[in-house]
PDB file of N, CA and C in Angstrom:
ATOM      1  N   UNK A   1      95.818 152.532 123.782  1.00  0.00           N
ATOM      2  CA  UNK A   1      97.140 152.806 124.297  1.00  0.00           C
ATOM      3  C   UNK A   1      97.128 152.566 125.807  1.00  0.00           C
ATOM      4  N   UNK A   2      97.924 151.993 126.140  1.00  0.00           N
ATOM      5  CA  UNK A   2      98.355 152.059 127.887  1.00  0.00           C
ATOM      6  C   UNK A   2      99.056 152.909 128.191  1.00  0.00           C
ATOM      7  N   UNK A   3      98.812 153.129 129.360  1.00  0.00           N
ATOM      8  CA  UNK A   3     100.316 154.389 130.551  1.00  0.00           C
ATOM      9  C   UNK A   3     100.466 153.220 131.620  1.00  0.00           C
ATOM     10  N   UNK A   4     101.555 152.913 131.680  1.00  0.00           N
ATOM     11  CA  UNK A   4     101.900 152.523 132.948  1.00  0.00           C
ATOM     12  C   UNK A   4     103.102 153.443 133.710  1.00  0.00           C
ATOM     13  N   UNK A   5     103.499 153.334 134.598  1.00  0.00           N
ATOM     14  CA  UNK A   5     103.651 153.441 135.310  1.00  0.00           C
ATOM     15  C   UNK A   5     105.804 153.121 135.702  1.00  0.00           C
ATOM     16  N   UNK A   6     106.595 153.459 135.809  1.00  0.00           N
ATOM     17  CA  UNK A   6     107.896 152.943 135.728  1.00  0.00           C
ATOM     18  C   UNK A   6     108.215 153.102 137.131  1.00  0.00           C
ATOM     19  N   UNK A   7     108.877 151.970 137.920  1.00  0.00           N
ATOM     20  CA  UNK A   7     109.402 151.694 139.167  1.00  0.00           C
ATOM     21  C   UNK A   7     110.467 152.603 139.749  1.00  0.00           C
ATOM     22  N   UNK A   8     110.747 152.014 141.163  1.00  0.00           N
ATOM     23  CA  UNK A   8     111.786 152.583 141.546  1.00  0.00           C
ATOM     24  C   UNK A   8     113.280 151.646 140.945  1.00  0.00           C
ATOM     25  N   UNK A   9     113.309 150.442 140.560  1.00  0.00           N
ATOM     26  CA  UNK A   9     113.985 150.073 139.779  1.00  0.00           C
ATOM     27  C   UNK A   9     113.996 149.963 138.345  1.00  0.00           C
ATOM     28  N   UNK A  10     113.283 150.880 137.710  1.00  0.00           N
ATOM     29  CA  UNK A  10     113.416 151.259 136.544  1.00  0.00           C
ATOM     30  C   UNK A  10     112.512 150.583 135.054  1.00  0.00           C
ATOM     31  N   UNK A  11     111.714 149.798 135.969  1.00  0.00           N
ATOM     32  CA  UNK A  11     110.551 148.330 135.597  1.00  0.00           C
ATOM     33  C   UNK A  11     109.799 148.511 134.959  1.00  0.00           C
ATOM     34  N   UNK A  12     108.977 148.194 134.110  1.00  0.00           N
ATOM     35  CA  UNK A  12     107.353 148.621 133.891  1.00  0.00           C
ATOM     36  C   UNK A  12     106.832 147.150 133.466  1.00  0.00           C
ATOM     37  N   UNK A  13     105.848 146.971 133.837  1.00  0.00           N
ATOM     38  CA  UNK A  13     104.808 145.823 133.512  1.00  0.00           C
ATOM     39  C   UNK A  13     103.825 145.930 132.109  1.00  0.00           C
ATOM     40  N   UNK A  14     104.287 144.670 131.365  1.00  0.00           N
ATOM     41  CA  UNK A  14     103.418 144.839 130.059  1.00  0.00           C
ATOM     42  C   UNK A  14     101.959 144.354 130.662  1.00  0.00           C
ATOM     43  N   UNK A  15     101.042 144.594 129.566  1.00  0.00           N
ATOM     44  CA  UNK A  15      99.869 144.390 129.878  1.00  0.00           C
ATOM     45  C   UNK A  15      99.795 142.557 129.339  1.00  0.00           C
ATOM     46  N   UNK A  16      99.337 141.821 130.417  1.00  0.00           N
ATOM     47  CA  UNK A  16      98.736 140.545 129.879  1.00  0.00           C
ATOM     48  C   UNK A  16      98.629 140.317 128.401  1.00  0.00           C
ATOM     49  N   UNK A  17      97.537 141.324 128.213  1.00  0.00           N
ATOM     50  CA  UNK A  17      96.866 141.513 126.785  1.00  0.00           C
ATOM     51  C   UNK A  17      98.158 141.799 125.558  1.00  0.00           C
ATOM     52  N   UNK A  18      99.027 142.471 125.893  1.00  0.00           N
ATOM     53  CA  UNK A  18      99.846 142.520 124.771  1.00  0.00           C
ATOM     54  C   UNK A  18     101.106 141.662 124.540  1.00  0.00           C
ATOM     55  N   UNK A  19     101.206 140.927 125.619  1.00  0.00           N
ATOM     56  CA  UNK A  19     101.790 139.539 125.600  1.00  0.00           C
ATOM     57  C   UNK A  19     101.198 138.555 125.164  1.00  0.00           C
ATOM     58  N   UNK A  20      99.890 138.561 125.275  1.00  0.00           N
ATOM     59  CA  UNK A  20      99.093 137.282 124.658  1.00  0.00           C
ATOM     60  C   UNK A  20      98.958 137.756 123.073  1.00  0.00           C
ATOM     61  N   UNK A  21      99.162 138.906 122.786  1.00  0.00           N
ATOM     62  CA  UNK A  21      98.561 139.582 121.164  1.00  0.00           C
ATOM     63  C   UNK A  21      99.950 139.467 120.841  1.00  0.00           C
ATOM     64  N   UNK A  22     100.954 139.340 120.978  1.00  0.00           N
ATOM     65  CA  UNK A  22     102.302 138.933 120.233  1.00  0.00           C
ATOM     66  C   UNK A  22     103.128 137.424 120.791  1.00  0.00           C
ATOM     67  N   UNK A  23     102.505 136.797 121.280  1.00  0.00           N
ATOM     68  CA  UNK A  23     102.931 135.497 121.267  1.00  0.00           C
ATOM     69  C   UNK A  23     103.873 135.500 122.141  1.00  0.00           C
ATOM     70  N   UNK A  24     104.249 136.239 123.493  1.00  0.00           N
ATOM     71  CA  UNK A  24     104.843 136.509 124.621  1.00  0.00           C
ATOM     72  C   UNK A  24     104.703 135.771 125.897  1.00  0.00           C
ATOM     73  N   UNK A  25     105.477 134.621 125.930  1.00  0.00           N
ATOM     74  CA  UNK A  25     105.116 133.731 127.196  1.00  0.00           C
ATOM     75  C   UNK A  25     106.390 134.000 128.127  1.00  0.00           C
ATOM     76  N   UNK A  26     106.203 133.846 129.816  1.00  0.00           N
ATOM     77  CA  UNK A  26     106.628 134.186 130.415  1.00  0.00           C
ATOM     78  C   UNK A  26     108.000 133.245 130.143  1.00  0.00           C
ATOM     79  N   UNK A  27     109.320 133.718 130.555  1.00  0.00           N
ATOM     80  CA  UNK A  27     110.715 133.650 130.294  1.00  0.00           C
ATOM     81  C   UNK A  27     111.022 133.491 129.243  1.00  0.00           C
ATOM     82  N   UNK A  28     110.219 134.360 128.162  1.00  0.00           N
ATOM     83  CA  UNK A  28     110.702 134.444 126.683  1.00  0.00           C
ATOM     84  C   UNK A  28     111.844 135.634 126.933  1.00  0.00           C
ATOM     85  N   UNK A  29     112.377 135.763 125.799  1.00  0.00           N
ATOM     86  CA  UNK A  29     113.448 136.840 125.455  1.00  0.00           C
ATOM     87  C   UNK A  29     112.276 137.924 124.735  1.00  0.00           C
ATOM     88  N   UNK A  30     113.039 139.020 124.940  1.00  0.00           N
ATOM     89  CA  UNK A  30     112.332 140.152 124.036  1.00  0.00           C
ATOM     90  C   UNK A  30     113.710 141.006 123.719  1.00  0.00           C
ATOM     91  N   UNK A  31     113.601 141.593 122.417  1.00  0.00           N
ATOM     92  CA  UNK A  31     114.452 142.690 122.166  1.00  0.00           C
ATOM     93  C   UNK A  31     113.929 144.067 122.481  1.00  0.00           C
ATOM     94  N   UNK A  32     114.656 144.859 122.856  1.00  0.00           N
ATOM     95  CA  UNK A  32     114.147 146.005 123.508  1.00  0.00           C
ATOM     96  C   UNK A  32     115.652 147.289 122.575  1.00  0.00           C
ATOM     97  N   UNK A  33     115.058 147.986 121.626  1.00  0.00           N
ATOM     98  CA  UNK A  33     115.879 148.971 120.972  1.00  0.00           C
ATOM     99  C   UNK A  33     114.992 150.437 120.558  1.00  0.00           C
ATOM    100  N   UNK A  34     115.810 151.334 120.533  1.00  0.00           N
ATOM    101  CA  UNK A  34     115.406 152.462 120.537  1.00  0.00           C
ATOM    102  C   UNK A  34     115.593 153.452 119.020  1.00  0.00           C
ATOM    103  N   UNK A  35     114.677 154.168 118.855  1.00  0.00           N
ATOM    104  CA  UNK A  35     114.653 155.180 117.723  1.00  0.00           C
ATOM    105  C   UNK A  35     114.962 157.075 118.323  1.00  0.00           C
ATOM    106  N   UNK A  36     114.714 157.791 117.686  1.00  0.00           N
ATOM    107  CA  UNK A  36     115.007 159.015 118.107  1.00  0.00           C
ATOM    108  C   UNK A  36     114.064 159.398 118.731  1.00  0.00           C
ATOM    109  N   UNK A  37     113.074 158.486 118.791  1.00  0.00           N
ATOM    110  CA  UNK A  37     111.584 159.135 119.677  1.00  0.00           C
ATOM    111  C   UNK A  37     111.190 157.963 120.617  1.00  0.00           C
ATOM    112  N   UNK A  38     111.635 156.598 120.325  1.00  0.00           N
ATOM    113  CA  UNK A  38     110.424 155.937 120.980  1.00  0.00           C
ATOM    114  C   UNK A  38     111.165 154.456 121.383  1.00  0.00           C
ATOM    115  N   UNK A  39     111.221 154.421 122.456  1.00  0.00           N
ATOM    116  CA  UNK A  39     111.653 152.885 122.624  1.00  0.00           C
ATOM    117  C   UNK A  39     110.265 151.424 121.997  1.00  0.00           C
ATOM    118  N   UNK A  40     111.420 150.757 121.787  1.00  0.00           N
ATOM    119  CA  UNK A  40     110.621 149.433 121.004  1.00  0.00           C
ATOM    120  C   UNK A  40     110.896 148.451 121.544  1.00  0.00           C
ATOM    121  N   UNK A  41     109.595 147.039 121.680  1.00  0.00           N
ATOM    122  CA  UNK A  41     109.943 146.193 122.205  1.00  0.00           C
ATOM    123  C   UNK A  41     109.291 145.429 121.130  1.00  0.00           C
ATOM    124  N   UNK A  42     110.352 144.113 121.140  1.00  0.00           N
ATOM    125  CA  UNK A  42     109.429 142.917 120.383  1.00  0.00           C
ATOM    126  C   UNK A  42     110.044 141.852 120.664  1.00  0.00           C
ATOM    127  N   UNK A  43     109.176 140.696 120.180  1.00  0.00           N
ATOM    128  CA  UNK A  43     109.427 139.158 120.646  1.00  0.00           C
ATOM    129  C   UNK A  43     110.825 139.114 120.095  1.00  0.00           C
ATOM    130  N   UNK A  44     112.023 138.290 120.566  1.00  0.00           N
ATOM    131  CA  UNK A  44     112.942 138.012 120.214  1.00  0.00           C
ATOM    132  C   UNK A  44     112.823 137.064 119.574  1.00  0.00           C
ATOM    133  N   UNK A  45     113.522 136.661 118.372  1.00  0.00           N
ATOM    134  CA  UNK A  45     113.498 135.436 117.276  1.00  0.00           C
ATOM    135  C   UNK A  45     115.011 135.163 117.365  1.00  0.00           C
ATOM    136  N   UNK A  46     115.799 134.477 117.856  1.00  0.00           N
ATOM    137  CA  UNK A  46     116.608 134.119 116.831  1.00  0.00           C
ATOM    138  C   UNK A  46     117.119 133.775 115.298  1.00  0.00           C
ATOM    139  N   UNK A  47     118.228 134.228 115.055  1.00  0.00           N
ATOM    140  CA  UNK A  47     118.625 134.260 113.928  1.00  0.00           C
ATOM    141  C   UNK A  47     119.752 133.421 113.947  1.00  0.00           C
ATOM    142  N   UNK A  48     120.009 132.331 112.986  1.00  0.00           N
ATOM    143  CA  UNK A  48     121.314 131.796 112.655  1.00  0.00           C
ATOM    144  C   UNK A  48     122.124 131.714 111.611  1.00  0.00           C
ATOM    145  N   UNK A  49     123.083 131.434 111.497  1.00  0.00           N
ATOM    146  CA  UNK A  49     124.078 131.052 109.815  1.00  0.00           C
ATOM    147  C   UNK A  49     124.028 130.015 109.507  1.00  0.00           C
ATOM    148  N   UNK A  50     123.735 129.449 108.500  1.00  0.00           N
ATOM    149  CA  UNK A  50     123.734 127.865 107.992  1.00  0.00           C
ATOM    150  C   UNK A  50     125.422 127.778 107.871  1.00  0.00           C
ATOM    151  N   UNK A  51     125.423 126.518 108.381  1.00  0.00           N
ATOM    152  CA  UNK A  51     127.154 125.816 107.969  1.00  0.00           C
ATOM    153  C   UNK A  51     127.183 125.517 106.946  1.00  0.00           C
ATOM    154  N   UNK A  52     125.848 125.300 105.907  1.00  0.00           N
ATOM    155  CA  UNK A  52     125.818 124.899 104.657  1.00  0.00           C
ATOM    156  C   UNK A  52     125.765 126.089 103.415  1.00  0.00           C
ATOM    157  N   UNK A  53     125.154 126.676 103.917  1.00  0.00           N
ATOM    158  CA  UNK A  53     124.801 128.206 102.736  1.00  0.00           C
ATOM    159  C   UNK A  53     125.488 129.446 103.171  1.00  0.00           C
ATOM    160  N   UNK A  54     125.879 129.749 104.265  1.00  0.00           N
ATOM    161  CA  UNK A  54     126.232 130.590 104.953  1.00  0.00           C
ATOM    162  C   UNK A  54     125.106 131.746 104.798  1.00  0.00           C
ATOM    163  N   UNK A  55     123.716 131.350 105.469  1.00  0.00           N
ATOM    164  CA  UNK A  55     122.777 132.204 104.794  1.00  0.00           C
ATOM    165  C   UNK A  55     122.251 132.597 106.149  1.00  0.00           C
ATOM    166  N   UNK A  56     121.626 133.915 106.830  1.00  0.00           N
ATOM    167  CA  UNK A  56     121.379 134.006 108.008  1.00  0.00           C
ATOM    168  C   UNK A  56     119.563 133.740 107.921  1.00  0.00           C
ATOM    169  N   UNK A  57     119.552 132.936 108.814  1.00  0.00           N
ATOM    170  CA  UNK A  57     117.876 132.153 108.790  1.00  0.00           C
ATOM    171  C   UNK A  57     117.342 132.118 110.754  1.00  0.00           C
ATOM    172  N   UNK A  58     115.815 131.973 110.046  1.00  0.00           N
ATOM    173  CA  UNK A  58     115.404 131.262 111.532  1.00  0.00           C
ATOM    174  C   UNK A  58     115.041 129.943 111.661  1.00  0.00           C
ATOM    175  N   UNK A  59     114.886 128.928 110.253  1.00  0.00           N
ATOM    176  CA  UNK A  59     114.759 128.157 110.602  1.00  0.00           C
ATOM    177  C   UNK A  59     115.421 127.285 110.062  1.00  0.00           C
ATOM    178  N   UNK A  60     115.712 125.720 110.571  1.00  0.00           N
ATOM    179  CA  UNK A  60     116.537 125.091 110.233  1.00  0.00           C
ATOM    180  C   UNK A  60     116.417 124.211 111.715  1.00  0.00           C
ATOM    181  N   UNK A  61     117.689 122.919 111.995  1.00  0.00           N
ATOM    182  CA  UNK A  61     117.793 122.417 112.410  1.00  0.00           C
ATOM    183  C   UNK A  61     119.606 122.373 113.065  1.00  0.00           C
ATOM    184  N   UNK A  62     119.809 122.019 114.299  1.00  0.00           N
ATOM    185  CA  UNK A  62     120.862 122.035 114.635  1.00  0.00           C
ATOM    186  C   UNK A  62     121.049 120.277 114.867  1.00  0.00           C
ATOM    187  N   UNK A  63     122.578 120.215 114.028  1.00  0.00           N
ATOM    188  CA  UNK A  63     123.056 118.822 114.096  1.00  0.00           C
ATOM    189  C   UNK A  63     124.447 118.710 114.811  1.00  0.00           C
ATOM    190  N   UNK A  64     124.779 118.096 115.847  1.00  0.00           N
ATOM    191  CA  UNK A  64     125.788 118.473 116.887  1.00  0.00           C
ATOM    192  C   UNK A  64     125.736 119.855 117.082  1.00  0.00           C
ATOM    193  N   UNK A  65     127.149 120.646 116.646  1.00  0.00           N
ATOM    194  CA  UNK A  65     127.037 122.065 116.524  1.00  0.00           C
ATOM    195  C   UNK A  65     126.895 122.722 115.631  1.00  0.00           C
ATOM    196  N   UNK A  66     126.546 121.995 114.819  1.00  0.00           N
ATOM    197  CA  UNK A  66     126.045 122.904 113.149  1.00  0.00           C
ATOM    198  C   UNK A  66     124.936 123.542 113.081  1.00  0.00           C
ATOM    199  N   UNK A  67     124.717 124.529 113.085  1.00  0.00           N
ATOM    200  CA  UNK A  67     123.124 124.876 112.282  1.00  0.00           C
ATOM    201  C   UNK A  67     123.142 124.708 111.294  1.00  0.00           C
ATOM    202  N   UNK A  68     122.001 124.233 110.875  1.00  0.00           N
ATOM    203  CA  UNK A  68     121.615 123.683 108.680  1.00  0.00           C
ATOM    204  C   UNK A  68     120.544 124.541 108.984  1.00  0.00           C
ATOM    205  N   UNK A  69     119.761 125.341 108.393  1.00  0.00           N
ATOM    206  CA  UNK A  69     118.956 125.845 107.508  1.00  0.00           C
ATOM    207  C   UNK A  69     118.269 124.949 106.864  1.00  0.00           C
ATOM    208  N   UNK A  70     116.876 125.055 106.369  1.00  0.00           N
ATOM    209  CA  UNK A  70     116.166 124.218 105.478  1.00  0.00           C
ATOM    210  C   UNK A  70     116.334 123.951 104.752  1.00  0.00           C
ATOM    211  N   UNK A  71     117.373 125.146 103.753  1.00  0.00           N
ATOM    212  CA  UNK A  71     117.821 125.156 102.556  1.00  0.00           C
ATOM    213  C   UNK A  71     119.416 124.156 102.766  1.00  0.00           C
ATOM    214  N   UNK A  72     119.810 124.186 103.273  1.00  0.00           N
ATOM    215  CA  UNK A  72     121.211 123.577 103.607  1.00  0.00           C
ATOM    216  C   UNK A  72     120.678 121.690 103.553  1.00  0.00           C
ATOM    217  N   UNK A  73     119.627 121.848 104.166  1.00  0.00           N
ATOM    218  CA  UNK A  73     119.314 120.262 104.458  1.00  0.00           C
ATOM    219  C   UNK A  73     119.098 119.829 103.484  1.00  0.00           C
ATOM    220  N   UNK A  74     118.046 120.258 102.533  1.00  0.00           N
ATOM    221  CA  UNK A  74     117.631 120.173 100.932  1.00  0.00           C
ATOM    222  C   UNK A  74     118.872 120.020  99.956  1.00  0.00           C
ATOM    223  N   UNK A  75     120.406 120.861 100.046  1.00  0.00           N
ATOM    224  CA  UNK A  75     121.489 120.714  99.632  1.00  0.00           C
ATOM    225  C   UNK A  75     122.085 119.520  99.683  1.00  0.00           C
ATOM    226  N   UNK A  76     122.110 119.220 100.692  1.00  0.00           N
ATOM    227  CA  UNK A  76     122.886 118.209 101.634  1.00  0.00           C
ATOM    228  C   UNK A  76     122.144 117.076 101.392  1.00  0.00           C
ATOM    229  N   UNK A  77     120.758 116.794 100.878  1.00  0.00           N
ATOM    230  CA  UNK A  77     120.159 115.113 100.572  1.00  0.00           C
ATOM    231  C   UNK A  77     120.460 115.389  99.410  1.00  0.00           C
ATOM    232  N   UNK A  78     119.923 116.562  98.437  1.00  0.00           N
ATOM    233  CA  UNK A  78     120.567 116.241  96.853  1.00  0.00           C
ATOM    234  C   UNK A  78     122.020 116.056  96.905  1.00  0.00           C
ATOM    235  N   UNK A  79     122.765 116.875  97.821  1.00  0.00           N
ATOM    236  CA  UNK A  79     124.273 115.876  97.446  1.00  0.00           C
ATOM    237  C   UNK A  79     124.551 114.153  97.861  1.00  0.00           C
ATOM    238  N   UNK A  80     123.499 113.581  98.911  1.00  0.00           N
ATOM    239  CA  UNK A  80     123.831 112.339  98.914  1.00  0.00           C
ATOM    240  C   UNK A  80     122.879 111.354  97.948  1.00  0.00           C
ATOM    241  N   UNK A  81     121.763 111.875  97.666  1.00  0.00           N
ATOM    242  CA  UNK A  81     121.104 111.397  96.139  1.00  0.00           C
ATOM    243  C   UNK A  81     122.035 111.388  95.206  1.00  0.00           C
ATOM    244  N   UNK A  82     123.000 112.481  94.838  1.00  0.00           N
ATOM    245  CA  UNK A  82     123.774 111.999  93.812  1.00  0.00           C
ATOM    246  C   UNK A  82     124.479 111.041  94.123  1.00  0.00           C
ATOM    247  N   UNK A  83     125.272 111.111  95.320  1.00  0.00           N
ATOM    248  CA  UNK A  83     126.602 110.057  95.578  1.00  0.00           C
ATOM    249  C   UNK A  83     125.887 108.946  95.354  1.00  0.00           C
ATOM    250  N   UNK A  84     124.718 108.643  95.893  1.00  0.00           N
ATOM    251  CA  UNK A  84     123.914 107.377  95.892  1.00  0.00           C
ATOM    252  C   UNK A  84     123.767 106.919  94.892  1.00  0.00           C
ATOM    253  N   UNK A  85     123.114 107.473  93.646  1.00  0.00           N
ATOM    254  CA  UNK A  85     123.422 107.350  92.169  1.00  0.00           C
ATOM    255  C   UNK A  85     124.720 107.085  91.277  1.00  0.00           C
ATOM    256  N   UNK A  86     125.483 107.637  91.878  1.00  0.00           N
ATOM    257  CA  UNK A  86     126.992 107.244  91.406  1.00  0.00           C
ATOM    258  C   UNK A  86     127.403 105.879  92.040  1.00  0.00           C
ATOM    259  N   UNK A  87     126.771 105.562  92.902  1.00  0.00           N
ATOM    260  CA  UNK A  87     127.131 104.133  93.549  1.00  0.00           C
ATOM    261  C   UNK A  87     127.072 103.232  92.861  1.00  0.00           C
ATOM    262  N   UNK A  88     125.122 103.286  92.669  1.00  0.00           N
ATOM    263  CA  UNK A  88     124.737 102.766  92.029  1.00  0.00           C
ATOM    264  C   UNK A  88     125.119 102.021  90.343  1.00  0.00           C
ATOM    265  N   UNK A  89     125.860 102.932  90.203  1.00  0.00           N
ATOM    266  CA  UNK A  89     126.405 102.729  88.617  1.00  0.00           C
ATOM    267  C   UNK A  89     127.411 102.005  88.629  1.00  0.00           C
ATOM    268  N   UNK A  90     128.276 101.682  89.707  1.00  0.00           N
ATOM    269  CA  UNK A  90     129.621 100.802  89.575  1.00  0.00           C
ATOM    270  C   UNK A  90     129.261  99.707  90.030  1.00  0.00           C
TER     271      UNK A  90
END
């Protein structure tokens, strides 16, 4: 466990060590929320909505301003595999 120490502006310094043990590089985001006993900090992840599934994810790809989801992208080639197939037939 650490003690540090809190500023006159209200600051405290993480330890090196527990930035490097959660994947914490300098001008990352962190979320910082509280319980009835204990403030919490952790790496911030974003979260998004697929335009395709409306499914809330972290990963995926943004196309102009869309976020797709992995699953959305996978949707979205089987729907042009079919069209492609239907082409094919006329």
């Amino acid at each position: 466990m650490y003690q540090k120490r809190i500023d006159k502006a209200g600051r405290v310094i993480l330890p090196s060590e527990l930035l490097d043990k959660f994947g914490i590089k300098i001008h990352d985001y962190i979320d910082i929320s509280y319980d009835e006993k204990n403030i919490l900090i952790k790496k911030y992840k974003p979260e998004y909505v697929c335009a395709v599934t409306g499914k809330i994810t972290k990963k995926g790809k943004w196309i102009g301003e869309a976020f797709i989801s992995d699953e959305g992208l996978e949707e979205i080639s089987k729907v042009i595999n079919l069209f492609d197939k239907k082409r094919e037939k006329v």
